[in-house]
Protein backbone atom coordinates (compact mmCIF):
# COMPACT_ATOMS: atom_id res chain seq x y z
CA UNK A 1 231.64 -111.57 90.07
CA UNK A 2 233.07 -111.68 86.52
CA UNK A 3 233.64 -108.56 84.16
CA UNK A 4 229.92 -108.92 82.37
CA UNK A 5 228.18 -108.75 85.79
CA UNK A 6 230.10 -105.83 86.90
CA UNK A 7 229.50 -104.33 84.23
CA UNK A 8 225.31 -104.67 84.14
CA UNK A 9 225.58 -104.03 87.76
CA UNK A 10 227.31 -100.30 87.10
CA UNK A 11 224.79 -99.82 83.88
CA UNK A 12 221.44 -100.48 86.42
CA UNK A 13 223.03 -98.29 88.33
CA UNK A 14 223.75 -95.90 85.98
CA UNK A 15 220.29 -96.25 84.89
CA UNK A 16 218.18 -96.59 88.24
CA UNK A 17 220.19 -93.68 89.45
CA UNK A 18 219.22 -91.61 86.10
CA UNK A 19 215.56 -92.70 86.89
CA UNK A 20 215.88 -89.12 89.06
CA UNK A 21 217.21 -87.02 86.56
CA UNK A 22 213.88 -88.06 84.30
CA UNK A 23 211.54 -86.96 87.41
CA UNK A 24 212.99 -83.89 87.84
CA UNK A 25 212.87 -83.19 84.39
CA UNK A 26 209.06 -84.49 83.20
CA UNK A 27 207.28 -83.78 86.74
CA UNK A 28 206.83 -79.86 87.02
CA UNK A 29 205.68 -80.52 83.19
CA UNK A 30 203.17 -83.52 83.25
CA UNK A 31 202.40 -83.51 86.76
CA UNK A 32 202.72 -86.95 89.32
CA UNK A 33 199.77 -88.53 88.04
CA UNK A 34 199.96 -88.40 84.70
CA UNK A 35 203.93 -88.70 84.44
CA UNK A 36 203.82 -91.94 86.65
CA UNK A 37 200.38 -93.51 84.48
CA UNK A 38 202.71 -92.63 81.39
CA UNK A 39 205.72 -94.67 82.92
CA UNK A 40 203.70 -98.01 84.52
CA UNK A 41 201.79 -98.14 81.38
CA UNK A 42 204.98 -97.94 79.21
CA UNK A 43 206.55 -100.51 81.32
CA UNK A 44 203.65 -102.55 81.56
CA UNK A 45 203.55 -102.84 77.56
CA UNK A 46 207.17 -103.27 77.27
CA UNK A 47 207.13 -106.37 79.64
CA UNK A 48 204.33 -107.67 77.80
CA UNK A 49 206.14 -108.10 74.61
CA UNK A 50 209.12 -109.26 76.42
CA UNK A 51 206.90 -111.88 77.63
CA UNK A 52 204.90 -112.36 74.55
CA UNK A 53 208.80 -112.73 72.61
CA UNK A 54 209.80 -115.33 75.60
CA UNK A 55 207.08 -117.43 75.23
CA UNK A 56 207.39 -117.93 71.24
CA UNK A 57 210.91 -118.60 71.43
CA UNK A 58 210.47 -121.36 74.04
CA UNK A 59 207.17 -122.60 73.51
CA UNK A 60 208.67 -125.63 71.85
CA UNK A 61 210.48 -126.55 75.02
CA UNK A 62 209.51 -125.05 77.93
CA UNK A 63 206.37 -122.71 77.75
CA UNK A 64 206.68 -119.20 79.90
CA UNK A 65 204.36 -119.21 82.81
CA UNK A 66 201.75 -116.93 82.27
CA UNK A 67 200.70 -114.45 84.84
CA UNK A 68 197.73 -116.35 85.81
CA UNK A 69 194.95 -113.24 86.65
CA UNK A 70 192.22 -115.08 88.20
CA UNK A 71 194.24 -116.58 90.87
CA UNK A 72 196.85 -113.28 91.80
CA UNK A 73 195.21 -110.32 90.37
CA UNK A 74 194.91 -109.20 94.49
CA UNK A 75 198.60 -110.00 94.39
CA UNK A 76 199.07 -107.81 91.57
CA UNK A 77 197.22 -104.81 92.60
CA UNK A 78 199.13 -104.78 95.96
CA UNK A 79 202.29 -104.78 95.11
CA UNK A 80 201.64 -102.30 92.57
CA UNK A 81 200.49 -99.93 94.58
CA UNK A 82 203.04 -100.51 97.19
CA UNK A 83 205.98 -101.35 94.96
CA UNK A 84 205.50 -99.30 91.99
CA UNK A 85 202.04 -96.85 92.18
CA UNK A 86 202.89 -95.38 95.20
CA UNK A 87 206.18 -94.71 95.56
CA UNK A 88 206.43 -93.69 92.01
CA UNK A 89 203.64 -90.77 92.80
CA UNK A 90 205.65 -89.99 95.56
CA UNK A 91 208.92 -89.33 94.43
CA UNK A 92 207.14 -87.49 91.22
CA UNK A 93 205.26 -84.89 93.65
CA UNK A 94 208.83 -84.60 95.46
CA UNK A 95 210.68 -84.22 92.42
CA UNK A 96 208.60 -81.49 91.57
CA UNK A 97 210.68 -79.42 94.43
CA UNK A 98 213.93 -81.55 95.21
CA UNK A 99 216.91 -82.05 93.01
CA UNK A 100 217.90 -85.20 91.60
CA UNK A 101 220.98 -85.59 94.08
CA UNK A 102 218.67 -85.51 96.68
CA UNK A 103 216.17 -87.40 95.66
CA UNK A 104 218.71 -90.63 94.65
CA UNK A 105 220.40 -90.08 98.27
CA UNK A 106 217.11 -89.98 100.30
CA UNK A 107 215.81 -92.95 97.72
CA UNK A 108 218.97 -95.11 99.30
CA UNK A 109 217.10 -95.15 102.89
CA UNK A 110 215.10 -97.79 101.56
CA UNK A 111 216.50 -101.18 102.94
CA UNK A 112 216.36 -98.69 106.49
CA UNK A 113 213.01 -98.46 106.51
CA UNK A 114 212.77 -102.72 104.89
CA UNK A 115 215.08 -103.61 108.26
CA UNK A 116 212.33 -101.58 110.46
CA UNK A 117 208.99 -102.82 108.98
CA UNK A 118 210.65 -106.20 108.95
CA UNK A 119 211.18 -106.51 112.88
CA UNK A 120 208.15 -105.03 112.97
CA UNK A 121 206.34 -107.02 110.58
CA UNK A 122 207.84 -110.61 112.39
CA UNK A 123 208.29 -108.66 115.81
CA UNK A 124 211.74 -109.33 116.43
CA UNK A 125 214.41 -107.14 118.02
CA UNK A 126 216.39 -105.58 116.33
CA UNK A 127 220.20 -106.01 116.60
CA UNK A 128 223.15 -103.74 117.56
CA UNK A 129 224.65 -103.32 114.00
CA UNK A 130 221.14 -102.75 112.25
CA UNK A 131 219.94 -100.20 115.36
CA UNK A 132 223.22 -98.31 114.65
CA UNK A 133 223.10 -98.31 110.92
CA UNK A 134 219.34 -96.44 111.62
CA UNK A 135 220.83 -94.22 113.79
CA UNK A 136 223.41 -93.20 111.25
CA UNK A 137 221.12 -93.44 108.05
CA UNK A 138 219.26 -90.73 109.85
CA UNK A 139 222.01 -88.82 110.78
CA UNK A 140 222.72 -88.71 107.16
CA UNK A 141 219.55 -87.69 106.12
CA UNK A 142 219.19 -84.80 108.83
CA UNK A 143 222.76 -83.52 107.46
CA UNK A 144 221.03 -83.50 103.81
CA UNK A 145 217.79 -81.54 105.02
CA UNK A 146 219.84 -79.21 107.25
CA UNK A 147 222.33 -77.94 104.93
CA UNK A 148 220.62 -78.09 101.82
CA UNK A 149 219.43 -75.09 100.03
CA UNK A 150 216.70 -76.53 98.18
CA UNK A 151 214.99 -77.14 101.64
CA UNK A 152 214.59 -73.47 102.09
CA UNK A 153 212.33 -73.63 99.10
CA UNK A 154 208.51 -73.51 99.57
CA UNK A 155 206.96 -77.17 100.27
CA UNK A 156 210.33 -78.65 100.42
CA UNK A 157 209.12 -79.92 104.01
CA UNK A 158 206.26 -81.66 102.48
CA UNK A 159 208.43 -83.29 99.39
CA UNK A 160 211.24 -84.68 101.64
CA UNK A 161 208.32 -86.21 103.58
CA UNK A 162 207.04 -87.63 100.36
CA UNK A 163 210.28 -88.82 99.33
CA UNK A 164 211.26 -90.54 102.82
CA UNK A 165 207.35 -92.20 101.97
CA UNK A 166 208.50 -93.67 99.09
CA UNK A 167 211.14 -95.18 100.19
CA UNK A 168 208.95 -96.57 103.14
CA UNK A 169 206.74 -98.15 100.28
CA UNK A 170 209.50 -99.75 99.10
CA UNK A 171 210.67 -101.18 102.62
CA UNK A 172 207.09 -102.50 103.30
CA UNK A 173 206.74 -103.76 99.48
CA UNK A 174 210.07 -105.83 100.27
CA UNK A 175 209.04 -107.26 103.14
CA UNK A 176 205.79 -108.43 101.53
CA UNK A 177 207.36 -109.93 98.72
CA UNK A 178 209.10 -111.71 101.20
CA UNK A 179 206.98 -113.01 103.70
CA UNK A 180 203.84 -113.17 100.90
CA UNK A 181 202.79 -116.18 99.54
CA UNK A 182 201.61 -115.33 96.39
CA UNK A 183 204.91 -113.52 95.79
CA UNK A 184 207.02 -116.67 96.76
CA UNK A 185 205.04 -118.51 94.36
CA UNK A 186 205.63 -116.46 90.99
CA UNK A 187 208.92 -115.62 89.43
CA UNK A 188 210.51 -112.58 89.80
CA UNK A 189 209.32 -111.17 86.22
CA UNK A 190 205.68 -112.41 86.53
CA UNK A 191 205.95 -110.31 89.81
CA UNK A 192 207.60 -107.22 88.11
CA UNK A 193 205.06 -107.97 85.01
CA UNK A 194 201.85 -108.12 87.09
CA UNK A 195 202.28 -105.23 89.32
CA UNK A 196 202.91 -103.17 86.63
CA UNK A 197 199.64 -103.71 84.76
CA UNK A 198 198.43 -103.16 88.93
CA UNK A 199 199.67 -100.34 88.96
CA UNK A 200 198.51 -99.09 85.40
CA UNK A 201 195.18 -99.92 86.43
CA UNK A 202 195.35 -98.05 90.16
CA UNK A 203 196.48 -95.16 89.03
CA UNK A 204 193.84 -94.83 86.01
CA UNK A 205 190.90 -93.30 87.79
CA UNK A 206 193.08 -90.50 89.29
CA UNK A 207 193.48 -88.94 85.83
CA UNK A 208 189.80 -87.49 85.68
CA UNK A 209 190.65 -85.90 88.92
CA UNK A 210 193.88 -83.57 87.43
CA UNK A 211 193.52 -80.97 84.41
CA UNK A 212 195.33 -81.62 81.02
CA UNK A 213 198.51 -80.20 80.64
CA UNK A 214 200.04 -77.98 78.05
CA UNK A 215 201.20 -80.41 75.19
CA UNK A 216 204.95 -81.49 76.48
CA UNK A 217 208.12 -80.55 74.06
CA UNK A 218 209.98 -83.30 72.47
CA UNK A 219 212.64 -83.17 75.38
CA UNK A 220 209.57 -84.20 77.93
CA UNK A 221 207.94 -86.58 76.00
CA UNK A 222 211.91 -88.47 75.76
CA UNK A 223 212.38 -88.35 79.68
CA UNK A 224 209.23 -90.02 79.55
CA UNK A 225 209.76 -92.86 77.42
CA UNK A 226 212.86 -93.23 78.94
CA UNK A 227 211.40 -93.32 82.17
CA UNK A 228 208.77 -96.06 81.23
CA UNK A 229 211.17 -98.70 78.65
CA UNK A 230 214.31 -98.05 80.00
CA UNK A 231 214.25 -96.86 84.26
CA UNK A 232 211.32 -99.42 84.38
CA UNK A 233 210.84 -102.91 81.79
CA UNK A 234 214.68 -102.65 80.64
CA UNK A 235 215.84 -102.00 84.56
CA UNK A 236 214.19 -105.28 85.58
CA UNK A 237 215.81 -107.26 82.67
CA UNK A 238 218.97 -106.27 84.28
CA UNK A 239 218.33 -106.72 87.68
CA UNK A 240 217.05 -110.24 87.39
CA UNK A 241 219.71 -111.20 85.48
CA UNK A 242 222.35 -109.82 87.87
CA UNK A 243 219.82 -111.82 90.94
CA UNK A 244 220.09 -115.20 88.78
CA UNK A 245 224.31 -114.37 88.43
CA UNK A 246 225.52 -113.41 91.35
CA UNK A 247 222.85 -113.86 93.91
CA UNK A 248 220.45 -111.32 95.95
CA UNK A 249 223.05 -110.27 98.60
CA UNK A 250 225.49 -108.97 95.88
CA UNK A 251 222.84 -107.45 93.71
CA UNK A 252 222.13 -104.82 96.66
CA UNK A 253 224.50 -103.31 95.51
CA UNK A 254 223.04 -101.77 93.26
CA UNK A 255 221.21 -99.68 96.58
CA UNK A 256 224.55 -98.04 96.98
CA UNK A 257 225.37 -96.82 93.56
CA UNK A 258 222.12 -95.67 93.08
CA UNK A 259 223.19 -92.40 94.62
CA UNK A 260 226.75 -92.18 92.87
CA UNK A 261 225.02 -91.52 89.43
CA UNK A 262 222.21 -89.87 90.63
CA UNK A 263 224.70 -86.96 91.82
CA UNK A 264 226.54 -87.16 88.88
CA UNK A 265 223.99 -87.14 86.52
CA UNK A 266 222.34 -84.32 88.28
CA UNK A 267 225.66 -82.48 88.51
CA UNK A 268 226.68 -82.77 84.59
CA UNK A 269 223.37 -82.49 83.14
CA UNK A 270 220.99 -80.47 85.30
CA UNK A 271 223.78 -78.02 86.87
CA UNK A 272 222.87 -79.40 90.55
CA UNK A 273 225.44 -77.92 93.15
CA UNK A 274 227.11 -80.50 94.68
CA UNK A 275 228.47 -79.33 98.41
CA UNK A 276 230.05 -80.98 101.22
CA UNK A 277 227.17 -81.82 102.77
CA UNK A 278 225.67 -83.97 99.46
CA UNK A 279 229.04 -85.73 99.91
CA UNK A 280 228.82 -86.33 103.89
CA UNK A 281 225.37 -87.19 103.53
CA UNK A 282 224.95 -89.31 101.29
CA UNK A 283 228.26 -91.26 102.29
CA UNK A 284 226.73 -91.57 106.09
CA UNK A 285 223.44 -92.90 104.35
CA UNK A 286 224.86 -95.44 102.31
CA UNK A 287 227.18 -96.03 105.37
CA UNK A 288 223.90 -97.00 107.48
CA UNK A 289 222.24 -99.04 104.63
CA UNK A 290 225.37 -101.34 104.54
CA UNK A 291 225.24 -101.74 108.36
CA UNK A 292 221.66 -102.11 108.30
CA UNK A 293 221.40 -104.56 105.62
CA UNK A 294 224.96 -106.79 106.84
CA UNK A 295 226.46 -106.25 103.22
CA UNK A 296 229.78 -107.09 102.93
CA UNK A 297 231.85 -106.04 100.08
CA UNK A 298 233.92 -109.55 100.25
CA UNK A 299 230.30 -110.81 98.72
CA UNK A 300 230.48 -109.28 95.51
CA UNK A 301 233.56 -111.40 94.51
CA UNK A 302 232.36 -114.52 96.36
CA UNK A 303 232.22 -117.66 93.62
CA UNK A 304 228.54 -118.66 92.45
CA UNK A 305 227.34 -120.73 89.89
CA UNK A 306 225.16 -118.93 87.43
CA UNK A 307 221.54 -119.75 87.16
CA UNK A 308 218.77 -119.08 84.49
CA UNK A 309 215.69 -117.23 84.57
C-alpha cells in the first residue's frame, strides 16, 4: 500500500466513522424517515452528476455504462432496501437513543453477521477460526450492552436491536452482491448508483405516514448534507478507488477503523464518555471481525498493481 492509499483509506474512515456523529445529531430532529429520504436522495443526485461528468469526459473514448433500468431496476430496488434503505432507517431510529461510540462499534459486527448468512446462504460449515471470531464478536458486544449507561435509558433495548439489524442488512446485502447475478454483472458504481435511486424511491411513500417536523436549524440541515454528499456519494468515490488500488481484502479495513473515529469523533465533539468497557468492547469486536473475516494485516502492504475504474 503506498502513502496516497493509506491515506484515503484513514479519510473513509474518518468519514464512514463520522457518518455516526451526523445520526446522532440530525435523528431526534428530522426523525428516521425523513433524515434517511434526505440522505439517499442527496446521494442519489450527487452520483448522478458524477456519472453525468464521467460520461462527458470520456464519451470520446470509452462511453460510461449507463445503469440500464429496464433490465436491473429489481436489482436496484433490492439492494437498496437491503444495502442502503434499511439499514440506514435502522441505525437512524437507534441513533435516536445510542451514542455515536456505540453505534460505530456495534456497526463493526457486520462482516459477523456476512460470515453467518453466508454459510447459511451456501450451507456450508463453518470453520474453527470464523466460529470463534462469533463467539468473541459477541462477547464484545454483550460487554458494550452490559456496562453501558446509555442502555439503562428507555428503549435502549429496542435500538441496540435495531442497530445489530442493520448491520444484519448489511451482512445479507454482501452476500447478495456476491452470489447475485445482476450484481456480478454491473460495476461497483452502477451498483452504488442504482440502489441509491432504489432506495430514494422505497423510502418515498413512508413520508405521508410521519408528521412534519419543526423547521431544522442551520447546524441540522449541515449534518444532513453532510450525511447525503459526503458519508454517502463522496464515501463510495473513495472506497472504489481504494477496491481498484489495493484490492477487496485490504480495503476491509476500513471495517476496523470505522470504530476508531467513531469514538473519537463522538468523544471530541459530542462529549460521549468513553470508559473501559467502550475500549474492551470494541477492541474484542474488531478482534472477532478480523478472525471472522481471515484478515491479515501482512495484506495491507502486500504488492498489487493498480487498476482503473
Amino acid at each position: 500500500m503506498n502513502l496516497t492509499s493509506l491515506i484515503n483509506l484513514l479519510l473513509l474512515s474518518a468519514i464512514w466513522g463520522g457518518s455516526f456523529l451526523f445520526l446522532r445529531m440530525a435523528a431526534p430532529a428530522l426523525g428516521p424517515v425523513l433524515l434517511i429520504e434526505f440522505r439517499v436522495g442527496l446521494a442519489a443526485l450527487f452520483l448522478l452528476g458524477v456519472a453525468l461528468l464521467w460520461r462527458k469526459r470520456r464519451h470520446a473514448t470509452a462511453p460510461v455504462q449507463g445503469l440500464q433500468l429496464r433490465r436491473y431496476w429489481k436489482h436496484y430496488l433490492l439492494l437498496g432496501g437491503l444495502n442502503s434503505a434499511l439499514p440506514f432507517l435502522l441505525l437512524a431510529y437507534a441513533a435516536q437513543t445510542l451514542t455515536a461510540s456505540l453505534l460505530s462499534i456495534l456497526n463493526a459486527t457486520s462482516p459477523v453477521w456476512g460470515a453467518l448468512v453466508g454459510a447459511l446462504w451456501a450451507r456450508t460449515p463453518l470453520s474453527a477460526t470464523t466460529l470463534s471470531g462469533l463467539v468473541v464478536g459477541a462477547a464484545g458486544v454483550a460487554i458494550l450492552v452490559s456496562f453501558d449507561r446509555v442502555t439503562l435509558l428507555p428503549g435502549s433495548g429496542l435500538a441496540i436491536a435495531a442497530a445489530l439489524g442493520a448491520a444484519l442488512s448489511y451482512g445479507i446485502a454482501s452476500n447478495y452482491t456476491r452470489y447475485a447475478t445482476h450484481a456480478s454483472a454491473l460495476a461497483p458504481f452502477n451498483n452504488a448508483h442504482g440502489s441509491m435511486w432504489g432506495a430514494t424511491l422505497l423510502i418515498a411513500p413512508a413520508l405521508l405516514l410521519v408528521p412534519a417536523p419543526p423547521l431544522p436549524g442551520s447546524d441540522i440541515i449541515a449534518a444532513v448534507v453532510t450525511l447525503g454528499v459526503l458519508c454517502s456519494g463522496i464515501a463510495y468515490l473513495l472506497y472504489f478507488r481504494l477496491v481498484a488500488d489495493i484490492g477487496p481484502t485490504s480495503a476491509l479495513t476500513v471495517t476496523f477503523l470505522i470504530p476508531l473515529f467513531g469514538v473519537l469523533w463522538g468523544y471530541g465533539l459530542l462529549d460521549e464518555t468513553v470508559g473501559w468497557h467502550t475500549l474492551i468492547g470494541s477492541l474484542t469486536v474488531v478482534t472477532g471481525t478480523a478472525l471472522v473475516t481471515g484478515f491479515s494485516p501482512r495484506a495491507l502492504f502486500a504488492p498489487r498493481k493498480p487498476s482503473h475504474v
